[in-house]
N, C-alpha and C. Protein backbone atom coordinates (compact mmCIF):
# COMPACT_ATOMS: atom_id res chain seq x y z
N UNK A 1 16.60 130.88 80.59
CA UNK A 1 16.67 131.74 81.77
C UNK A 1 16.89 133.18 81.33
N UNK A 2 16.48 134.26 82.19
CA UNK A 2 16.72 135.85 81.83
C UNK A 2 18.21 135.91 81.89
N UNK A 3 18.54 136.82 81.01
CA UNK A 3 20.00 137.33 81.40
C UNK A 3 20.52 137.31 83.02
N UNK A 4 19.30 138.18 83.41
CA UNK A 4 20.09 138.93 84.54
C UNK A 4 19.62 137.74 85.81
N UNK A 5 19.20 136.19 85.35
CA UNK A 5 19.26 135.32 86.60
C UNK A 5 20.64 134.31 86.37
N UNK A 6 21.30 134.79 85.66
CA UNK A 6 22.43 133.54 85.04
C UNK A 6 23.64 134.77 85.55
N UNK A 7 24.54 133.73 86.34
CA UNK A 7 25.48 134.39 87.19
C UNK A 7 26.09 135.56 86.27
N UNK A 8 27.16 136.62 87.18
CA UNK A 8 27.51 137.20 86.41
C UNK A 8 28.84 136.66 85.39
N UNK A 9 29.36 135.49 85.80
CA UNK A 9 30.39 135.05 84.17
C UNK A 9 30.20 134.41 83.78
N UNK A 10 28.70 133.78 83.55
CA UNK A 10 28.14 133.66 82.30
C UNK A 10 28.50 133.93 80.78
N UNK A 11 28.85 133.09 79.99
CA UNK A 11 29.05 133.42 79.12
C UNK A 11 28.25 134.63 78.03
N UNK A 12 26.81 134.05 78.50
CA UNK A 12 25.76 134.51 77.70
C UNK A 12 25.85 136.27 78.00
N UNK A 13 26.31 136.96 79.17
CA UNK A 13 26.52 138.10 79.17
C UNK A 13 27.33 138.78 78.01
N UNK A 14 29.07 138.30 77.79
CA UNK A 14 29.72 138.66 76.59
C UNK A 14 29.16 138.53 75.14
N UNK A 15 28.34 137.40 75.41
CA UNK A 15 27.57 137.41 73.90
C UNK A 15 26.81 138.28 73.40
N UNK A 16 25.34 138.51 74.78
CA UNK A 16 24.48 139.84 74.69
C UNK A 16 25.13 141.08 74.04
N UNK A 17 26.54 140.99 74.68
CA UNK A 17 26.95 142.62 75.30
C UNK A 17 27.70 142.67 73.64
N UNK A 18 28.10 141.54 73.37
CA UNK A 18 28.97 141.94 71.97
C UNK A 18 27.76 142.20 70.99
N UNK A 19 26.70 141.75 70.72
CA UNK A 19 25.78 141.38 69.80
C UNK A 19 24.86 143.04 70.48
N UNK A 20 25.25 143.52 70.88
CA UNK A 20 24.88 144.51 71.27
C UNK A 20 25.40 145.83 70.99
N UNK A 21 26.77 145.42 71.13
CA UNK A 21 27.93 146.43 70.40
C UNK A 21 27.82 146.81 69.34
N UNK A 22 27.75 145.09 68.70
CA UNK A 22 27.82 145.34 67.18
C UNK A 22 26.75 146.03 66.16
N UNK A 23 25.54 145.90 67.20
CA UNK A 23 24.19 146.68 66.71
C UNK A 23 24.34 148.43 66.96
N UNK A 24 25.14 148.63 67.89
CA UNK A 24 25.60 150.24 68.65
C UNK A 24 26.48 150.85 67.44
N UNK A 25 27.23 150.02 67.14
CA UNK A 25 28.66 150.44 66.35
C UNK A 25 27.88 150.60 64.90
N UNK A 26 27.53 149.64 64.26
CA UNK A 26 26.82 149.57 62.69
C UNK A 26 25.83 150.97 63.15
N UNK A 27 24.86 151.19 63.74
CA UNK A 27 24.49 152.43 64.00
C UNK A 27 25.19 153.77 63.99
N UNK A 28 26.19 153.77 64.46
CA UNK A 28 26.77 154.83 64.19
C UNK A 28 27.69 155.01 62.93
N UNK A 29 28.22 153.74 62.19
CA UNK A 29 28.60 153.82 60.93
C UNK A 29 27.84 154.36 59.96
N UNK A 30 26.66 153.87 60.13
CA UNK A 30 25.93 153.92 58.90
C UNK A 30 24.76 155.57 59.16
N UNK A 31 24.99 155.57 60.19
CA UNK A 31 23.71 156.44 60.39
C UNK A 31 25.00 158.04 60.76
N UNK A 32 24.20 159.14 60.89
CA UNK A 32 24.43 160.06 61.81
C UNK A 32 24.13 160.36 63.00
N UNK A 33 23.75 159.10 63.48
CA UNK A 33 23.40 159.14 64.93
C UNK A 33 25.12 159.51 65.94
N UNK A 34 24.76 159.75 66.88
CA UNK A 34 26.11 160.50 67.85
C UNK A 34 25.34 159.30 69.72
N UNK A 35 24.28 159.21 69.59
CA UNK A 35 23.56 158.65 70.65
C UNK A 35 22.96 157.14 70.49
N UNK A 36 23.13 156.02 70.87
CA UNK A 36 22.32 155.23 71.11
C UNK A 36 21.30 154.92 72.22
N UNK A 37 20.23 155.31 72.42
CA UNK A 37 19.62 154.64 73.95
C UNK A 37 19.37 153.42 74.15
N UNK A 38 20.11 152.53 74.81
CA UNK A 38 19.20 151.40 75.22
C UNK A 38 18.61 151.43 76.21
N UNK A 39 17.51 150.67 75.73
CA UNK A 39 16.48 150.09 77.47
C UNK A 39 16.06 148.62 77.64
N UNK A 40 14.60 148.53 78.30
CA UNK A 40 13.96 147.33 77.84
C UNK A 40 14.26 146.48 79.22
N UNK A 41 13.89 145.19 79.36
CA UNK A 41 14.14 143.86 79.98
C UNK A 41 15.55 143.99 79.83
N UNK A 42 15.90 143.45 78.69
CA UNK A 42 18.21 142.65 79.26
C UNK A 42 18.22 143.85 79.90
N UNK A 43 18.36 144.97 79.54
CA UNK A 43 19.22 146.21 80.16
C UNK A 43 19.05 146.64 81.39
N UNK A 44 18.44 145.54 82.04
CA UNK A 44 17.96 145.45 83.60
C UNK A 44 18.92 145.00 83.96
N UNK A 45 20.29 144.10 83.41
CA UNK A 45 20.94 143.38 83.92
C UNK A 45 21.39 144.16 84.41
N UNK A 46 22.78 143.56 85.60
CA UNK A 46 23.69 144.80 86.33
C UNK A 46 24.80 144.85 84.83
N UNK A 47 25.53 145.64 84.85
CA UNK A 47 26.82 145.73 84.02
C UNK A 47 26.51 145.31 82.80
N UNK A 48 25.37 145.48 82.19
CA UNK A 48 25.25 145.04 80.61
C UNK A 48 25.86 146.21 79.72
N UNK A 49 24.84 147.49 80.15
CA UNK A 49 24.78 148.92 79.57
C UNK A 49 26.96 148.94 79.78
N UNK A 50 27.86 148.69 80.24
CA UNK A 50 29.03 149.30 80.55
C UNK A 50 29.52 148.21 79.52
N UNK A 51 29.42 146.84 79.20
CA UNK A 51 29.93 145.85 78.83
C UNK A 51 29.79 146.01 77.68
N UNK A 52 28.67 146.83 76.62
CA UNK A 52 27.96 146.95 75.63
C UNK A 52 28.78 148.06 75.15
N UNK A 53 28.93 149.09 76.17
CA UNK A 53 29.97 150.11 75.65
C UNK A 53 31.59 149.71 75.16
N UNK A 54 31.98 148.87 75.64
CA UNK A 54 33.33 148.22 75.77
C UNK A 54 32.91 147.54 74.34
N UNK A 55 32.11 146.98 74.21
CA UNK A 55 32.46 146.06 72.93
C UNK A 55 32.38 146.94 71.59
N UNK A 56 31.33 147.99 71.68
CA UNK A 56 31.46 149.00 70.55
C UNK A 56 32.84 149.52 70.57
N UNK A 57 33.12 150.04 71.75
CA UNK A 57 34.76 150.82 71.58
C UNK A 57 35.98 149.84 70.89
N UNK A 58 35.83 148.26 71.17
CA UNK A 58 36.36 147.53 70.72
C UNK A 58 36.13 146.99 69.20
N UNK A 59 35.48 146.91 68.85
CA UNK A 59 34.99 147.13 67.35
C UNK A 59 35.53 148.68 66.39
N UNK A 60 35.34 149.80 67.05
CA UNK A 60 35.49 150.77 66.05
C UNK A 60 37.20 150.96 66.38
N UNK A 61 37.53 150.79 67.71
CA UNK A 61 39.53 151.00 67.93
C UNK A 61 39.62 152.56 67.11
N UNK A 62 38.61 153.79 67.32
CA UNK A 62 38.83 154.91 66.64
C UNK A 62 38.71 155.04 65.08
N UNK A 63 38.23 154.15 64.21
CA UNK A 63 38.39 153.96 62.95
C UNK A 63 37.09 155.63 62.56
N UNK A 64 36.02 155.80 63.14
CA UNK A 64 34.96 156.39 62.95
C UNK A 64 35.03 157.94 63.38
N UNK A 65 35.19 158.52 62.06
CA UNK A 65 34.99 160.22 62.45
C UNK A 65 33.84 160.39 63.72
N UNK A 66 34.17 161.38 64.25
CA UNK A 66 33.79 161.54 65.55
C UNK A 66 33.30 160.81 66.30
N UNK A 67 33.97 159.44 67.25
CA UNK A 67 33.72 158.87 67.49
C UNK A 67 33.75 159.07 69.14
N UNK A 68 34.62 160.20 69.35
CA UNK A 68 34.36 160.91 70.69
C UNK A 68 33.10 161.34 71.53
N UNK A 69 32.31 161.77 70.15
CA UNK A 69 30.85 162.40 70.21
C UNK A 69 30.13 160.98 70.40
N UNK A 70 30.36 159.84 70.05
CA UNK A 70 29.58 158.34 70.34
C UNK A 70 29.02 157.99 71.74
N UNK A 71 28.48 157.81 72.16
CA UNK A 71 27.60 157.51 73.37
C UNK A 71 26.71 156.47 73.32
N UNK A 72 26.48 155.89 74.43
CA UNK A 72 25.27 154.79 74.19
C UNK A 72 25.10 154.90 75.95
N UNK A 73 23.85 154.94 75.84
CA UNK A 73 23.24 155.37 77.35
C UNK A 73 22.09 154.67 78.01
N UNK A 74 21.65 154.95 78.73
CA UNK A 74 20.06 154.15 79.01
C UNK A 74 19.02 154.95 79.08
N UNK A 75 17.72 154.93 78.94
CA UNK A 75 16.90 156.00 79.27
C UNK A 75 16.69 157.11 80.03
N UNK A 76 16.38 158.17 79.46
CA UNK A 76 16.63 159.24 81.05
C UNK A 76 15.47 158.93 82.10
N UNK A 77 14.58 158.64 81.67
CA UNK A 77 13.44 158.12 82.17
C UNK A 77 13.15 156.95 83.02
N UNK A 78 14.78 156.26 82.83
CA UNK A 78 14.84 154.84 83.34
C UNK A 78 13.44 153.65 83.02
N UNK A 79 13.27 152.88 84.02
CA UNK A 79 12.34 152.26 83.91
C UNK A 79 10.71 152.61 83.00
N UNK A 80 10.52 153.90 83.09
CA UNK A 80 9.50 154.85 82.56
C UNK A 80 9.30 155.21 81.79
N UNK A 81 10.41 155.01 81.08
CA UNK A 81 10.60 155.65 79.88
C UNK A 81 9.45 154.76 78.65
N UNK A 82 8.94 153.90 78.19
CA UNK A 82 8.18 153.32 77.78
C UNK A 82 6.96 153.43 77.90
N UNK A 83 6.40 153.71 78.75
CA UNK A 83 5.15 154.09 79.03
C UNK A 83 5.00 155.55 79.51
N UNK A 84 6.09 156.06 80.09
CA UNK A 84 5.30 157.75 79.59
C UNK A 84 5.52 158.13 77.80
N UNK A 85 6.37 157.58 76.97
CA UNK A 85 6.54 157.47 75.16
C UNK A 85 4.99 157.63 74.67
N UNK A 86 4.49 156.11 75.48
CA UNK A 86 3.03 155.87 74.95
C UNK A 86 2.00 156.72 75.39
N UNK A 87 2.25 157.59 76.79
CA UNK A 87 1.20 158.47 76.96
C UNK A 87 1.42 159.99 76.41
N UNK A 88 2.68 160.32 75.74
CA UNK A 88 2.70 161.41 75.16
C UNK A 88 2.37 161.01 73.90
N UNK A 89 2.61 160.03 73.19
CA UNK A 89 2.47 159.80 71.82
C UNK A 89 0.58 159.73 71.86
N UNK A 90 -0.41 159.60 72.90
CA UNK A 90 -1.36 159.35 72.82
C UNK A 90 -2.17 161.03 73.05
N UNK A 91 -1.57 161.64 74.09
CA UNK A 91 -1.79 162.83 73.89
C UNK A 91 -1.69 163.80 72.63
N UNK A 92 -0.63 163.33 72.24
CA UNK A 92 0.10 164.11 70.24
C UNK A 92 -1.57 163.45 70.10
N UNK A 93 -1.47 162.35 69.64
CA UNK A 93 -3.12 161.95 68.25
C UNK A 93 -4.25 162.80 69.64
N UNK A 94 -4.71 162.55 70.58
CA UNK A 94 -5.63 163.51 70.75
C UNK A 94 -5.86 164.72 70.41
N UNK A 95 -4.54 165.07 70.84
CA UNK A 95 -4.40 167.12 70.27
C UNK A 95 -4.55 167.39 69.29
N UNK A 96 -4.07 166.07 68.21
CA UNK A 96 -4.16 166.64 66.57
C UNK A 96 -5.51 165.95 66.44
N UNK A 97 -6.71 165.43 66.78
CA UNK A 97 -8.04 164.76 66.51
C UNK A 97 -9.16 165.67 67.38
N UNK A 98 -8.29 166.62 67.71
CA UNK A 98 -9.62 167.16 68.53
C UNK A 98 -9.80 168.50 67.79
């Protein structure tokens, strides 16, 4: 079943949302990233994107230089965001092929 048809205390939500964290958090360890965006299908669920934040904050407990500056957000584009990507990225190779 989709995430977002399986009630909300579902287990499978805390799992997503941790396994989600933990992909948010290792990102910002390892990288210089300050932003994560998620999107996509799960992130349709209600309360995933807030639950996902909670589990990163719970993982780092402040251990990570600037961890104030950390964010994890959803598209500004929302739903759109995916397919206007692909029509600017298609415009870029036209402009540079013409």
């Amino acid at each position: 079943a989709s995430l977002s048809d399986l009630p909300d205390d579902h287990e499978a939500h805390a799992v997503i949302a941790s396994y989600l964290g933990q992909l948010c958090h290792a990102i910002f360890a390892m990288t210089a990233a300050e932003i994560v965006v998620l999107g996509g299908g799960v992130m349709h669920t209600p309360g995933l994107l807030e639950r996902t934040r909670e589990a990163a904050a719970r993982l780092d407990r402040g251990y990570l230089p600037g961890g104030a500056r950390h964010a994890i957000v959803a598209p500004a584009l929302g739903p759109n965001a995916g397919i206007a990507g692909a029509i600017l990225l298609a415009q870029a190779a036209r402009a540079e092929n013409s």
